[in-house]
Protein backbone atom coordinates (compact mmCIF):
# COMPACT_ATOMS: atom_id res chain seq x y z
CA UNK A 1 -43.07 6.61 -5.95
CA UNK A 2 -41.47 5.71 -2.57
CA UNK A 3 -37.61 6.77 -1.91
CA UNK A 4 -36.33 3.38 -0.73
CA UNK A 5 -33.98 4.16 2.96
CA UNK A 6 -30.78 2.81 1.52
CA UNK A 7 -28.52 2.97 4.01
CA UNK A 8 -24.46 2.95 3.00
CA UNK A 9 -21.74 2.70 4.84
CA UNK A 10 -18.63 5.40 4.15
CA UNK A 11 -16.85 2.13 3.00
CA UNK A 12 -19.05 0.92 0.51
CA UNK A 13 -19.65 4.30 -0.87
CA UNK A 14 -15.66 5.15 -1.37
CA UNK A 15 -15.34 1.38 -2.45
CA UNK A 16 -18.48 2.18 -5.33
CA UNK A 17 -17.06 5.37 -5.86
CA UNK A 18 -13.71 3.73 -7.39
CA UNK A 19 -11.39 3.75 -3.79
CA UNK A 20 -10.34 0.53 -3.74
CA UNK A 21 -7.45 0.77 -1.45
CA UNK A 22 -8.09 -1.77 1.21
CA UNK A 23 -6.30 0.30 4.14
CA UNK A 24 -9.32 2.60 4.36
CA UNK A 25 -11.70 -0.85 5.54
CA UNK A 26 -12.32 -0.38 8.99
CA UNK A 27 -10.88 -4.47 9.63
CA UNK A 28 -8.51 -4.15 7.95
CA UNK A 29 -7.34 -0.49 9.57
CA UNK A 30 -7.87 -2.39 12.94
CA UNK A 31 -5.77 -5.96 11.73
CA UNK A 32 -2.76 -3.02 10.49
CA UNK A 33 -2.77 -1.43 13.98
CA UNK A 34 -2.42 -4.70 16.11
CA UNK A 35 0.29 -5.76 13.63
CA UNK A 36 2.11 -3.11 14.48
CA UNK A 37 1.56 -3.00 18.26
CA UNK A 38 2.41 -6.52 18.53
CA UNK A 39 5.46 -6.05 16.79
CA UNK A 40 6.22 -3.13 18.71
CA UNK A 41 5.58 -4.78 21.89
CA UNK A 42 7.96 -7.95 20.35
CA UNK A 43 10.82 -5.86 19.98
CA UNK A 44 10.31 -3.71 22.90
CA UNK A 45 10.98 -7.05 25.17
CA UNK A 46 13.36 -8.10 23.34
CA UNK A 47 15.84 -5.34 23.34
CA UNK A 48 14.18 -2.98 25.52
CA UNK A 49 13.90 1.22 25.33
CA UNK A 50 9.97 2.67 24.67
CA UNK A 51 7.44 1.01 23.16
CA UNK A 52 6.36 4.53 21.64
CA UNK A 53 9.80 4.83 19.61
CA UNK A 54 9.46 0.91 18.59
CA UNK A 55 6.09 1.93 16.91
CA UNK A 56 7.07 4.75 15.40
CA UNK A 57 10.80 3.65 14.28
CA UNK A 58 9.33 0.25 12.90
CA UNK A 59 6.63 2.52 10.92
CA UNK A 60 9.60 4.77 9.66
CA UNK A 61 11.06 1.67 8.21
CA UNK A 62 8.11 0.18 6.32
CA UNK A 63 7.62 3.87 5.05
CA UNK A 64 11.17 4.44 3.81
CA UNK A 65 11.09 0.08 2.54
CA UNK A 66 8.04 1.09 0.90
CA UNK A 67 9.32 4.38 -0.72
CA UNK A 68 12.78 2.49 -2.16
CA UNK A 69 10.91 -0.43 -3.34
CA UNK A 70 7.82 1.57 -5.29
CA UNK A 71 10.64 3.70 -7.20
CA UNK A 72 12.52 0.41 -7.94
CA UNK A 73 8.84 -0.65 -9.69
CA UNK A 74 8.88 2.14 -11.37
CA UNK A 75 12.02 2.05 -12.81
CA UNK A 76 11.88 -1.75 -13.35
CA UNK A 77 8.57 -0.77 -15.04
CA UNK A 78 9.96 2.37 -17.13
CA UNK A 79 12.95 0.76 -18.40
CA UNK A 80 10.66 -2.24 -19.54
CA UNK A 81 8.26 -0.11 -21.63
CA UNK A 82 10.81 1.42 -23.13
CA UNK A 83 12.56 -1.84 -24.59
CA UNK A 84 9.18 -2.99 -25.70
CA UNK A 85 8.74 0.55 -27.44
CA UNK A 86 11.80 -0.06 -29.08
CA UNK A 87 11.85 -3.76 -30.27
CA UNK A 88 8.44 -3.19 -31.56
CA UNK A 89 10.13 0.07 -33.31
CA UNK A 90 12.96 -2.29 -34.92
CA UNK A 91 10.67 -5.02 -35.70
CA UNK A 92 8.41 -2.64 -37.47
CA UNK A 93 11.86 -1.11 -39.40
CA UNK A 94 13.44 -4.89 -40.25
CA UNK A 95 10.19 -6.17 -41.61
């Protein structure tokens, strides 16, 4: 039998192997980046200083935005589960 020369990206492969997290897509890596200069470059003629800190101070806010509003999920998530557990538990106890 022949060995067929299957040739797979790094992509594909972490995409097959269950990474579906569309950050680590090489377009979509590249698309993130010129977001982020362009908006770097917007504010940095707009109100001046280094475009360096722009980058890097706009990236600190998405980071810290991103941080407050996953635990806010979570919680919003949490206290949800828990008030289905619980009318289920009373609706189980009153019938």
């Amino acid at each position: 039998m022949h060995k067929k020369n299957v040739v797979i990206m790094k992509t594909a492969r972490e995409i097959h192997n269950g990474n579906k997290n569309r950050l680590n897509l090489p377009l979509h890596k590249w698309l993130g980046w010129s977001v982020w200069l362009i908006l770097s470059g917007f504010c940095w003629s707009m109100y001046g200083g280094r475009l360096l800190a722009w980058f890097i101070g706009l990236w600190l806010a998405k980071e810290l935005m991103t941080g407050v509003f996953r635990f806010v999920w979570g919680c919003l998530i949490a206290m949800l589960s828990f008030a289905i557990i619980v009318g289920i538990i009373i609706w189980l106890l009153i019938s």
